[in-house]
C-alpha atoms as a PDB file:
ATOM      1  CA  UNK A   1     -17.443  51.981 209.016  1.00  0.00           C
ATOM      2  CA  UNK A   2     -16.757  49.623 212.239  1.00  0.00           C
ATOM      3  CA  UNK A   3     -18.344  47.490 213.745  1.00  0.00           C
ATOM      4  CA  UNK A   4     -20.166  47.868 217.350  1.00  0.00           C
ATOM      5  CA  UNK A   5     -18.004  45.539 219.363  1.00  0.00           C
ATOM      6  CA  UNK A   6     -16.189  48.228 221.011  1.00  0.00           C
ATOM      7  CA  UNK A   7     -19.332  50.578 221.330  1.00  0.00           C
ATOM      8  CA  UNK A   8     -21.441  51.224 224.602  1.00  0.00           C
ATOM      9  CA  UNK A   9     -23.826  53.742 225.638  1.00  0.00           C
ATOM     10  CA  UNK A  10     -22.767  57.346 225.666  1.00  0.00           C
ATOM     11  CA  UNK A  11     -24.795  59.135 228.255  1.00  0.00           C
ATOM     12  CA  UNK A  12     -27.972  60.711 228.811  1.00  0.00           C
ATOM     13  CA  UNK A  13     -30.649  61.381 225.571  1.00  0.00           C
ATOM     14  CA  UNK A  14     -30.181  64.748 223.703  1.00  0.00           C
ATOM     15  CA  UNK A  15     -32.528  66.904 224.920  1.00  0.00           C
ATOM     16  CA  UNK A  16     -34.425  68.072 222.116  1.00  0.00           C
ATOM     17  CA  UNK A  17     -37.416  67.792 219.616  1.00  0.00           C
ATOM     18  CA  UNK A  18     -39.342  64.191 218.650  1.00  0.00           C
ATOM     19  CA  UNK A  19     -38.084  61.312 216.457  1.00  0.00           C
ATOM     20  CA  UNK A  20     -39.904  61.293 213.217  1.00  0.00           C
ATOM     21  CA  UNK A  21     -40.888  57.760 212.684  1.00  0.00           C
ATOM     22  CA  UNK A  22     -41.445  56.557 208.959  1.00  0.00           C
ATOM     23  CA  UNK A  23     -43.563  53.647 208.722  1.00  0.00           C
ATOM     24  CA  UNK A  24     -44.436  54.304 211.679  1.00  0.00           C
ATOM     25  CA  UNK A  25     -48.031  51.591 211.153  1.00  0.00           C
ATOM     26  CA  UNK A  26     -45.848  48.874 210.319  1.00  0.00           C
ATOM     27  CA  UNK A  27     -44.337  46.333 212.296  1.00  0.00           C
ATOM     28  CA  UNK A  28     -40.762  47.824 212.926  1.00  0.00           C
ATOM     29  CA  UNK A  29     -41.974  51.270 213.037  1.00  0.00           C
ATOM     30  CA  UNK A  30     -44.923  50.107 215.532  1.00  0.00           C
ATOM     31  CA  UNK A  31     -41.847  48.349 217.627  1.00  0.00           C
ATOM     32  CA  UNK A  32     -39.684  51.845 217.371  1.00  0.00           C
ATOM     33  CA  UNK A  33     -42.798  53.581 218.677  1.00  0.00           C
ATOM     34  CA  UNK A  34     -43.393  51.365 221.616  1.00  0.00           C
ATOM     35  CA  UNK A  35     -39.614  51.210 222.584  1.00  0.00           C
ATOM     36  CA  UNK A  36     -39.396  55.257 222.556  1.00  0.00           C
ATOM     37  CA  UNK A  37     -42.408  55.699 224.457  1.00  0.00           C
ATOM     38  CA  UNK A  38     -41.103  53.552 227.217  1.00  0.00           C
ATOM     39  CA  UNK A  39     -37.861  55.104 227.507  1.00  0.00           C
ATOM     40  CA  UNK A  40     -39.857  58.857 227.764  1.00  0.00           C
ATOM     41  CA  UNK A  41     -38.460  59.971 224.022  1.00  0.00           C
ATOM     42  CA  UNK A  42     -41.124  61.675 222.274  1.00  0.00           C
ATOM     43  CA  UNK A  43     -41.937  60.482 218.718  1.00  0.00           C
ATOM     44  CA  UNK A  44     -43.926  61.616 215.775  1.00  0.00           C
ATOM     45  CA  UNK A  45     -45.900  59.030 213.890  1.00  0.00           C
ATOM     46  CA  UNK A  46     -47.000  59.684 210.216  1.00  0.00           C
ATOM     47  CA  UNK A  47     -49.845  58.259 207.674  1.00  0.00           C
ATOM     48  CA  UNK A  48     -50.287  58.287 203.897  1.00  0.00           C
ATOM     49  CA  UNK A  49     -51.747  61.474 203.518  1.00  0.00           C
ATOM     50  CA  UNK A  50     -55.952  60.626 202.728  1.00  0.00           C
ATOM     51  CA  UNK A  51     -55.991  57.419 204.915  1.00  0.00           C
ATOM     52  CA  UNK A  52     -56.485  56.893 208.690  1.00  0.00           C
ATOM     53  CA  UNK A  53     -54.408  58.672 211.150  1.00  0.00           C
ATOM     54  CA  UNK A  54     -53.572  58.124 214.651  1.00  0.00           C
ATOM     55  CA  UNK A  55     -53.665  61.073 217.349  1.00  0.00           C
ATOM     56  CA  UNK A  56     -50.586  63.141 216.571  1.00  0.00           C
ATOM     57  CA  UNK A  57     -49.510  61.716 213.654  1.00  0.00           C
ATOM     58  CA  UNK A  58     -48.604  63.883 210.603  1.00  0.00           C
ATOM     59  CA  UNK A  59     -49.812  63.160 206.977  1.00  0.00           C
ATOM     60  CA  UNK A  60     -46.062  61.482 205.035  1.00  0.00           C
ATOM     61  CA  UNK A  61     -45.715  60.011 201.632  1.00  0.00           C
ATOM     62  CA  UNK A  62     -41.974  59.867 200.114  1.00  0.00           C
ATOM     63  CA  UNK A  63     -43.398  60.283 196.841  1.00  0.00           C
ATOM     64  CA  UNK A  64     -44.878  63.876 197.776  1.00  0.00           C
ATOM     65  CA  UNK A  65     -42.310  66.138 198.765  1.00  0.00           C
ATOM     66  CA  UNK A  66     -45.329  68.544 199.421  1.00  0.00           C
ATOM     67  CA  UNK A  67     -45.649  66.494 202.983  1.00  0.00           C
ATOM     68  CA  UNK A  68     -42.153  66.859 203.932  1.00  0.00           C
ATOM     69  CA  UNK A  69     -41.309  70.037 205.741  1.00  0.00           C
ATOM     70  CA  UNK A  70     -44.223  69.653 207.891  1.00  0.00           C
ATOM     71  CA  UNK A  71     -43.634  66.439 209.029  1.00  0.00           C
ATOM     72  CA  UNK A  72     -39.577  67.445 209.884  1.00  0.00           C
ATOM     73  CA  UNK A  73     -40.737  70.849 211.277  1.00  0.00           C
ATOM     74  CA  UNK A  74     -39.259  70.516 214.794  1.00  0.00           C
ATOM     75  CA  UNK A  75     -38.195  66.700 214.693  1.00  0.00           C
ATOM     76  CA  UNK A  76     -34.544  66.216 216.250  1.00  0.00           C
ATOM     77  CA  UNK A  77     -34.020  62.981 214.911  1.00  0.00           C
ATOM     78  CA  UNK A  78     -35.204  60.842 212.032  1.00  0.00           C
ATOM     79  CA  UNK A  79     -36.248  56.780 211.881  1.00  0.00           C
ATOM     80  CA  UNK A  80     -36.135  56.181 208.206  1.00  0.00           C
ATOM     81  CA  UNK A  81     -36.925  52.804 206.833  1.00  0.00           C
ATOM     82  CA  UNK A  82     -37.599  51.910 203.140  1.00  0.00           C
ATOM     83  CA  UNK A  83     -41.364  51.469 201.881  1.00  0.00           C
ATOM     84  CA  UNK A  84     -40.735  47.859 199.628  1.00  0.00           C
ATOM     85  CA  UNK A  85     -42.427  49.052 196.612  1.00  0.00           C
ATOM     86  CA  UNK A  86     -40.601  52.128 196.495  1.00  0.00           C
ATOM     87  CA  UNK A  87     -37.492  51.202 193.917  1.00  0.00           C
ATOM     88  CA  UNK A  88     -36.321  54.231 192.789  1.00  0.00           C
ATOM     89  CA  UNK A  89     -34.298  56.119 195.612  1.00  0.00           C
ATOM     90  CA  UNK A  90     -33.143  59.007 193.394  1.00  0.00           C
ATOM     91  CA  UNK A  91     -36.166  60.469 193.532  1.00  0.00           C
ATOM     92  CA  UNK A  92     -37.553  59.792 197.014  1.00  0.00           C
ATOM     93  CA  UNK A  93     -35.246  58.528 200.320  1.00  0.00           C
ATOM     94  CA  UNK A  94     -32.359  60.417 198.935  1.00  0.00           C
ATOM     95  CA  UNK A  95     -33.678  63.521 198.555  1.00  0.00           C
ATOM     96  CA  UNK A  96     -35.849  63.578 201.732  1.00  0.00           C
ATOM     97  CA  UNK A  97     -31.852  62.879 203.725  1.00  0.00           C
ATOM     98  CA  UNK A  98     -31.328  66.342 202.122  1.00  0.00           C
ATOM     99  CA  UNK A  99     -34.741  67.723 203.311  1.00  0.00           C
ATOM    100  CA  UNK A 100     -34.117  66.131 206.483  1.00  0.00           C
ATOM    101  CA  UNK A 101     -30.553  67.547 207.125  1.00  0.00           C
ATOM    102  CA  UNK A 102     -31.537  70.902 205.321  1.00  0.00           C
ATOM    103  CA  UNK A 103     -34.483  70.979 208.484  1.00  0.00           C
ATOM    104  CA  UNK A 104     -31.982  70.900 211.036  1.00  0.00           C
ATOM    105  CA  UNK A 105     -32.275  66.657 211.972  1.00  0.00           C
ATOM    106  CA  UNK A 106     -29.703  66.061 214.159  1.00  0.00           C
ATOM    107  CA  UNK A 107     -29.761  62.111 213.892  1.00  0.00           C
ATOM    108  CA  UNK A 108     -30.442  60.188 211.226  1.00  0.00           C
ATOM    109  CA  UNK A 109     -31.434  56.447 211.668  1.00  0.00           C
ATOM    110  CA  UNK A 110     -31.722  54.263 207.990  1.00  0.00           C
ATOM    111  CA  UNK A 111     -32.657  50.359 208.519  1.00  0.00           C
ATOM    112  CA  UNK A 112     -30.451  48.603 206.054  1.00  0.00           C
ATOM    113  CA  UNK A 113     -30.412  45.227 205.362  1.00  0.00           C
ATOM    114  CA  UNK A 114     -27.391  43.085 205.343  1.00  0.00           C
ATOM    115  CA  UNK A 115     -25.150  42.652 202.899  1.00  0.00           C
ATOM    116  CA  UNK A 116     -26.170  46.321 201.585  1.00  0.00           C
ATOM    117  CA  UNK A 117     -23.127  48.049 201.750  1.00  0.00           C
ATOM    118  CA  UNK A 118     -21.440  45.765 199.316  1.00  0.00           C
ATOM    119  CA  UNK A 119     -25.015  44.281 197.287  1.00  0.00           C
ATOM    120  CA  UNK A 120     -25.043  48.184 194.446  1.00  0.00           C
ATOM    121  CA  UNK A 121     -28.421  46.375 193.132  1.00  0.00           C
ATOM    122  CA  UNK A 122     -30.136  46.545 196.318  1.00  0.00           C
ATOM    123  CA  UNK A 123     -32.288  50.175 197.047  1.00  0.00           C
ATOM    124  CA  UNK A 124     -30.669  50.410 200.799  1.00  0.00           C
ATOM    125  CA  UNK A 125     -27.353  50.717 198.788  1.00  0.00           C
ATOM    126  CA  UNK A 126     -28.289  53.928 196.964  1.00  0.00           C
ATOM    127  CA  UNK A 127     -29.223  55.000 200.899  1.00  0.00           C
ATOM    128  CA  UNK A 128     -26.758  54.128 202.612  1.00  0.00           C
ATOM    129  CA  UNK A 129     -24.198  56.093 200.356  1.00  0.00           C
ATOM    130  CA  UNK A 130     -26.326  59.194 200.796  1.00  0.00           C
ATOM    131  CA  UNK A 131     -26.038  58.651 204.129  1.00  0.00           C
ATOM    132  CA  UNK A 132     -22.050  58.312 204.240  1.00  0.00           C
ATOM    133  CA  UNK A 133     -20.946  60.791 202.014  1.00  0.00           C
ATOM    134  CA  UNK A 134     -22.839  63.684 203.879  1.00  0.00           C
ATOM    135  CA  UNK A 135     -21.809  64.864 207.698  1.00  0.00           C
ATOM    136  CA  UNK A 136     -21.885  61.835 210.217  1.00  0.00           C
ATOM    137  CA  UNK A 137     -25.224  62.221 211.567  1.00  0.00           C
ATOM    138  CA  UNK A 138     -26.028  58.980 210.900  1.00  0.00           C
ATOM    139  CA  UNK A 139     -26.251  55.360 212.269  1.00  0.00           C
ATOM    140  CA  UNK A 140     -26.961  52.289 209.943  1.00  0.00           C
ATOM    141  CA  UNK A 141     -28.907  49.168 211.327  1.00  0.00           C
ATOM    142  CA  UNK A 142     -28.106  46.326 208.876  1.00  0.00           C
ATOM    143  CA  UNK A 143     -30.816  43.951 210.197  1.00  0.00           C
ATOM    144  CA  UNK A 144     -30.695  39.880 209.670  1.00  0.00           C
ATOM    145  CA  UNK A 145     -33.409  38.372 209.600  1.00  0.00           C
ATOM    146  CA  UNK A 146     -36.593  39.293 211.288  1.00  0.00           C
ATOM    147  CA  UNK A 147     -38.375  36.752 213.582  1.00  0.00           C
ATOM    148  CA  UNK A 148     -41.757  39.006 212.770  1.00  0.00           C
ATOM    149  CA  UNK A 149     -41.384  36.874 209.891  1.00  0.00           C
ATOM    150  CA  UNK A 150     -43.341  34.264 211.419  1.00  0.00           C
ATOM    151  CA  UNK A 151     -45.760  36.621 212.173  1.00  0.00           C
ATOM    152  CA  UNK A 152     -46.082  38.445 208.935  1.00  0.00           C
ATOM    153  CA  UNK A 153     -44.602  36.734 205.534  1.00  0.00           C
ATOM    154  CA  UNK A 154     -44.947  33.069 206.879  1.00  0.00           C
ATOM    155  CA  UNK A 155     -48.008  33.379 209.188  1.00  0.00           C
ATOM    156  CA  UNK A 156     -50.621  32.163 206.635  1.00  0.00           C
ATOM    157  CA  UNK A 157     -48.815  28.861 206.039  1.00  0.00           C
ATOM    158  CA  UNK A 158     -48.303  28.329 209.094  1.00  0.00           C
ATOM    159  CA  UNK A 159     -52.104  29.135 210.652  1.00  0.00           C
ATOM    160  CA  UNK A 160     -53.662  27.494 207.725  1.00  0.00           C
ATOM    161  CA  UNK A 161     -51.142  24.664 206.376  1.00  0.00           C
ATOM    162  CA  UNK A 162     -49.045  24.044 209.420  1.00  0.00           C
ATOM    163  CA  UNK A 163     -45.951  24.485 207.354  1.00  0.00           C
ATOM    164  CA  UNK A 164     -42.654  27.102 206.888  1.00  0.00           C
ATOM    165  CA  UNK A 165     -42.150  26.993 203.004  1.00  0.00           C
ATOM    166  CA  UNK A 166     -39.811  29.289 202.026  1.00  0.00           C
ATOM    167  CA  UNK A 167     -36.645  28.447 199.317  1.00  0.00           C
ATOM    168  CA  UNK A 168     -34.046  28.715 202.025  1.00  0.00           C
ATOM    169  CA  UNK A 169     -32.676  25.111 201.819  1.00  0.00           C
ATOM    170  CA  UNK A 170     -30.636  23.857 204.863  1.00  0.00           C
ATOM    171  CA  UNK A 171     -29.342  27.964 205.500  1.00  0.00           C
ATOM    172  CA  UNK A 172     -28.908  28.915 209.134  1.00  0.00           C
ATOM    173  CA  UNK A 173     -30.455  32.250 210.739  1.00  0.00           C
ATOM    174  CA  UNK A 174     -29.235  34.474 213.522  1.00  0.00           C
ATOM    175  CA  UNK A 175     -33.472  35.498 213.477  1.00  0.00           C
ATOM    176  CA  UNK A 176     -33.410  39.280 215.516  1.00  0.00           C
ATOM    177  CA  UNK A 177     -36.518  40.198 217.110  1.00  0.00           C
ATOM    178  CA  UNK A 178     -37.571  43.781 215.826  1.00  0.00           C
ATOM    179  CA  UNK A 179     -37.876  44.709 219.781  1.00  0.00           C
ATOM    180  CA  UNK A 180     -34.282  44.658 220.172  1.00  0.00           C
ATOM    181  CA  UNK A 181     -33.683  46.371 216.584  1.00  0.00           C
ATOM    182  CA  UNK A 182     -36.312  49.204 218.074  1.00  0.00           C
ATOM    183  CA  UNK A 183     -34.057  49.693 221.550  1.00  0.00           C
ATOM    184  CA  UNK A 184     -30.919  50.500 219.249  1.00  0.00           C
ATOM    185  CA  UNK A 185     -32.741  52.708 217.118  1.00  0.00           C
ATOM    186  CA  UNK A 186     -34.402  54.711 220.078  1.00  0.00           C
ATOM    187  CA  UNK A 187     -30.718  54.978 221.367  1.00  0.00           C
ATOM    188  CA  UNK A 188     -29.071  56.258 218.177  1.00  0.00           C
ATOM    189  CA  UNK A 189     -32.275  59.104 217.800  1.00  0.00           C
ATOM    190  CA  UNK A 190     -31.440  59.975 221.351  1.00  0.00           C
ATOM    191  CA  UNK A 191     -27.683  59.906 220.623  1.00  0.00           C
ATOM    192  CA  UNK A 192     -26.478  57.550 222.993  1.00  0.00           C
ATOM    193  CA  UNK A 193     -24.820  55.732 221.020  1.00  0.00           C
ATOM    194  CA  UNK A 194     -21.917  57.291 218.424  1.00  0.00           C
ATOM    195  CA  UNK A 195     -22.655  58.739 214.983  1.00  0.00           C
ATOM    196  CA  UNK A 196     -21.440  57.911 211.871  1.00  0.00           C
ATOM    197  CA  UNK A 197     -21.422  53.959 212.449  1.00  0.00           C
ATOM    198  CA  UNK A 198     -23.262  50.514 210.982  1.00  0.00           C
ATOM    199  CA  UNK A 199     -24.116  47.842 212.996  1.00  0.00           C
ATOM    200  CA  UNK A 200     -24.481  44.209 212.053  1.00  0.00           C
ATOM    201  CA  UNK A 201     -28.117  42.976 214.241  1.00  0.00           C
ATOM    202  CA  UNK A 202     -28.897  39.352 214.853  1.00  0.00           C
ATOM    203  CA  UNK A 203     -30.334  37.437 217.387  1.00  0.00           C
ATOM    204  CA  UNK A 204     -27.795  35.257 219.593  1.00  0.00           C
ATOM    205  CA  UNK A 205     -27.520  31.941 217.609  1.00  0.00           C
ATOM    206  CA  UNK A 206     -28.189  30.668 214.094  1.00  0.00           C
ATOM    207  CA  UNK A 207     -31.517  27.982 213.255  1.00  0.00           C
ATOM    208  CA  UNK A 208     -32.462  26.047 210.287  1.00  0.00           C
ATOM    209  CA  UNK A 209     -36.246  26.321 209.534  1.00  0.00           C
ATOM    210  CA  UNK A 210     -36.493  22.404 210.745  1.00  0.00           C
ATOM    211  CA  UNK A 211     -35.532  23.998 214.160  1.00  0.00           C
ATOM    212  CA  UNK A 212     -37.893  27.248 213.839  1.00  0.00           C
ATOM    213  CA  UNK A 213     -40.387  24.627 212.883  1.00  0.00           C
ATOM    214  CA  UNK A 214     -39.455  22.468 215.727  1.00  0.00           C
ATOM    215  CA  UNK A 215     -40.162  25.433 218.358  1.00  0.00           C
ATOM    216  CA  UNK A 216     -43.600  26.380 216.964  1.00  0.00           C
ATOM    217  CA  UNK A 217     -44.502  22.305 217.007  1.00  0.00           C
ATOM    218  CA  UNK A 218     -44.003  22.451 220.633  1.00  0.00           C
ATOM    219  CA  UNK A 219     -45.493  26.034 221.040  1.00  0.00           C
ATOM    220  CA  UNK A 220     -48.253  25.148 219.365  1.00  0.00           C
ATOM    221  CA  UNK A 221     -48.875  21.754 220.603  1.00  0.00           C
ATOM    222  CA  UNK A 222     -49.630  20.777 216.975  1.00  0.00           C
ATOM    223  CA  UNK A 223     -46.601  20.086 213.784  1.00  0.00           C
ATOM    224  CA  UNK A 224     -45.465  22.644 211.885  1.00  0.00           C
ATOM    225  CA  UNK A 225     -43.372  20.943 209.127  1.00  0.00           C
ATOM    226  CA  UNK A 226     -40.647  23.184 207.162  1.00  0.00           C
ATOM    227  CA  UNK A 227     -40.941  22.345 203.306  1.00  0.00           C
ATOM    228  CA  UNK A 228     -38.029  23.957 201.234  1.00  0.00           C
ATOM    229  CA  UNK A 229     -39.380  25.838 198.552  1.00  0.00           C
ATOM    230  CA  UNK A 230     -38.088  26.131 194.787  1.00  0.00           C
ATOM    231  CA  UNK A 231     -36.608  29.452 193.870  1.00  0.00           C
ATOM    232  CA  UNK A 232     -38.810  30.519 190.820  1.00  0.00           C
ATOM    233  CA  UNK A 233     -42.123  28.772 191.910  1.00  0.00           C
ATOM    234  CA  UNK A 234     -41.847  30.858 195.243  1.00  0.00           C
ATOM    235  CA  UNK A 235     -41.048  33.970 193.262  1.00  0.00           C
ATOM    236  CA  UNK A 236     -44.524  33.875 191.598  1.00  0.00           C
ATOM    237  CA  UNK A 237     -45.987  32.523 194.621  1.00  0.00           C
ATOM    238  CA  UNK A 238     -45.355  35.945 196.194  1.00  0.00           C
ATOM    239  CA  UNK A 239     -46.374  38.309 193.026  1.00  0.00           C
ATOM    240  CA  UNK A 240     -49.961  35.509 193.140  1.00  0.00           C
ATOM    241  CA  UNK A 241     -50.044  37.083 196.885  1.00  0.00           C
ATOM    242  CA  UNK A 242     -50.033  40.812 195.729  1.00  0.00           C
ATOM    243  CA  UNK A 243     -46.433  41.486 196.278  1.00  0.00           C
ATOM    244  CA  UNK A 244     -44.504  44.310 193.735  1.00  0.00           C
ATOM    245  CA  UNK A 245     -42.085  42.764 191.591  1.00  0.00           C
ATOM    246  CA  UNK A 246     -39.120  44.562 193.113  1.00  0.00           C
ATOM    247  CA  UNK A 247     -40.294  43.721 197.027  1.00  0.00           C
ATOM    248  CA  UNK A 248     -40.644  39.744 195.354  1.00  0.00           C
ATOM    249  CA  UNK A 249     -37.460  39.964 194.186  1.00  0.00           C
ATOM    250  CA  UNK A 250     -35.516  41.118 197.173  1.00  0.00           C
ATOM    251  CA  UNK A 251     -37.498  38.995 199.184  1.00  0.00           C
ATOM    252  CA  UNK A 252     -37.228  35.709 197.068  1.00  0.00           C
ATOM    253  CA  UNK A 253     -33.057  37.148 197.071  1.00  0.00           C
ATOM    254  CA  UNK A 254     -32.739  37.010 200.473  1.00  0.00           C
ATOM    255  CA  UNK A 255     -34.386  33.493 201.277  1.00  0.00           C
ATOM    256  CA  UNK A 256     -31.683  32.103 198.530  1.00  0.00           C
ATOM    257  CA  UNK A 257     -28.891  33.928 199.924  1.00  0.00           C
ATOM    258  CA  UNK A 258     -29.603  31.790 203.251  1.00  0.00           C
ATOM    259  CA  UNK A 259     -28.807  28.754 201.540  1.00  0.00           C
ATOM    260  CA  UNK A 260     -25.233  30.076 201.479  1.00  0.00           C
ATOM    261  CA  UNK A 261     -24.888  31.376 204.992  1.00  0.00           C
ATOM    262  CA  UNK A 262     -25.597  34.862 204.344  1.00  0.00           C
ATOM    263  CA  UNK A 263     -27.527  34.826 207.217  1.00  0.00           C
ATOM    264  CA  UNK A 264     -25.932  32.796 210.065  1.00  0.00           C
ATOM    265  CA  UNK A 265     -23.362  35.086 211.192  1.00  0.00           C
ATOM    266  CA  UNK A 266     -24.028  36.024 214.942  1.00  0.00           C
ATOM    267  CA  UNK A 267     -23.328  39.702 215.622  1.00  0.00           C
ATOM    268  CA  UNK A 268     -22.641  40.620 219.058  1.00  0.00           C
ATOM    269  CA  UNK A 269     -24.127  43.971 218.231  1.00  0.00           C
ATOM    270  CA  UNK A 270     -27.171  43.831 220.617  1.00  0.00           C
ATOM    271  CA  UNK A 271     -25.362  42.817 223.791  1.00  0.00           C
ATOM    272  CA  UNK A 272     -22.774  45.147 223.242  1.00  0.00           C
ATOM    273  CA  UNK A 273     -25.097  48.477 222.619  1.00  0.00           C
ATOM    274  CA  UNK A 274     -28.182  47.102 224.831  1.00  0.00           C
ATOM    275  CA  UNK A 275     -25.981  45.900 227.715  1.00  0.00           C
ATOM    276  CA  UNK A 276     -28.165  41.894 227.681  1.00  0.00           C
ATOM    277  CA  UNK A 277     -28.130  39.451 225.047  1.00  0.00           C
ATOM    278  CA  UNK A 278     -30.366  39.497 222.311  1.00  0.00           C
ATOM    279  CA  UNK A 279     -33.776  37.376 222.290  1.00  0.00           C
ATOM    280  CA  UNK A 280     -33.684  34.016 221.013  1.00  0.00           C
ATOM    281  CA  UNK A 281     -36.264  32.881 218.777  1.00  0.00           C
ATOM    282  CA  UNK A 282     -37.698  30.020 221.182  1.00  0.00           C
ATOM    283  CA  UNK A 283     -38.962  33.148 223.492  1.00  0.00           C
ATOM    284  CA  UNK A 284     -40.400  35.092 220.584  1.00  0.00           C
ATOM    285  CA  UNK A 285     -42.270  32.205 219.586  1.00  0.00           C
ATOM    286  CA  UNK A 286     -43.693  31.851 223.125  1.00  0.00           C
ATOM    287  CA  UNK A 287     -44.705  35.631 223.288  1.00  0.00           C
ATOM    288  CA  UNK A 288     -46.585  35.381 220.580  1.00  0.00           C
ATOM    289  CA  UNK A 289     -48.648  31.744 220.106  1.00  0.00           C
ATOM    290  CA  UNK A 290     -51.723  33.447 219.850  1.00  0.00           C
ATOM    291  CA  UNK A 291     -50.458  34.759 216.309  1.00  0.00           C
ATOM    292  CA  UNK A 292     -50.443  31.478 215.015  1.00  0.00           C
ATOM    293  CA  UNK A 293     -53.411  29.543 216.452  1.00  0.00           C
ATOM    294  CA  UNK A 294     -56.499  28.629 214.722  1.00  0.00           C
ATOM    295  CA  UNK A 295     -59.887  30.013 215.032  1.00  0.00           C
END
């Protein structure tokens, strides 16, 4: 697998069928949905079969193969993103790739996370060799870290305790926002972009949490303090919050890994496929102040 320096657009979208989008209520799969429906590229959204569904939207649970077929009958291409308490891939992202290629899915798109191709332990691992070993259909998005963090893991402490407190030490991030992750996937589904290829996404520069901190002090016209958190106290602190043990795990994993770097590589991924450079945190944080205010 290479990496995307040397890749640009290839040409017009395939004309065919709709992008199956899997998560497609969550905050990625919400950004995928927006970014295909304003470049024209039809999508199909799914739901946990027996909850709320949106208009069009097709009833999907990985752990009920029963809900498959229907919800790849006519797709052309395939968002696929891991649900975090689902652990065991054997018997649920793996064999829906087979499903998926068996139905006639012409592009497959998996979001990885970094380091996943070399971390066996992690679930994306188990994925991404599925992925590989089978025809090159397939483009891998290795995402950093997101900036929807702010708005989603960290948004509590920050509303309600004007603090980041996460165990990530002195670690730099290259934060990417999930709206330039959701261009590159709507590209790969629409194959404009080469098969058979990972890419590396970040935003353009690497922060400590003082800085992130630092931005949303002056967005917010208020101080948000970052307080380092300690490894195993944070751990439990997310299993208090509801969290599975695996998802507390990976998560707690990944803030730890920052305090080693693992994070503040800058990828030049985004400008290279998306023809701009990618969004800095400072102008996600100013998109989105209202996230973070009180009252």
């Amino acid at each position: 697998m290479s990496s995307s320096s040397d890749l640009r657009r290839t040409g017009e979208p395939d004309a065919a069928g709709p992008m199956l989008v899997t998560g497609s209520s969550g905050n990625t799969g919400r950004e995928v949905m927006r970014a295909a429906a304003q470049s024209g590229f039809p999508v199909r959204a799914t739901h946990r079969p027996g909850s709320a569904s949106v208009e069009g939207s097709v009833p999907f649970d990985f752990a009920e193969p029963e809900t498959w077929d229907k919800a790849l009958e006519g797709a052309s291409s395939l968002f696929l993103m891991r649900p975090p308490p689902i652990a065991d891939m054997k018997t649920t992202l793996i064999p829906f790739i087979a499903a998926a290629r068996q139905a006639g899915i012409g592009r497959i798109v998996f979001l990885s996370v970094t380091g996943a191709d070399t971390a066996r332990w992690v679930p994306h691992h188990a994925v991404e060799a599925a992925l590989v070993s089978g025809p090159t259909d397939w483009t891998i998005l290795r995402a950093g870290f997101f900036a929807q963090n702010l708005q989603d893991a960290y948004r509590k402490d920050i509303r309600e305790r004007d603090r980041l407190h996460v165990p990530a030490g002195r670690g730099k991030v290259a934060f990417i926002d999930l709206r330039d992750l959701a261009e590159v996937a709507v590209l790969a589904a629409q194959g404009r972009i080469p098969a058979g290829q990972a890419h590396e996404l970040t935003g353009p520069g690497a922060i400590t949490f003082h800085e992130v901190a630092a931005e949303l002090s002056r967005a917010l016209g208020r101080r948000i303090s970052y307080r380092p958190a300690a490894i195993l106290p944070y751990l439990f602190h997310l299993r208090r919050e509801g969290r599975p043990w695996m998802a507390s795990i990976i998560q707690t994993y990944l803030h730890v890994g920052l305090r080693f770097g693992q994070a503040e590589t800058v990828s030049r991924a985004i400008p290279d496929l998306l023809g701009r450079e990618a969004t800095p945190i400072r102008d996600y944080i100013a998109r989105n102040t209202a996230i973070w205010q009180r009252g």
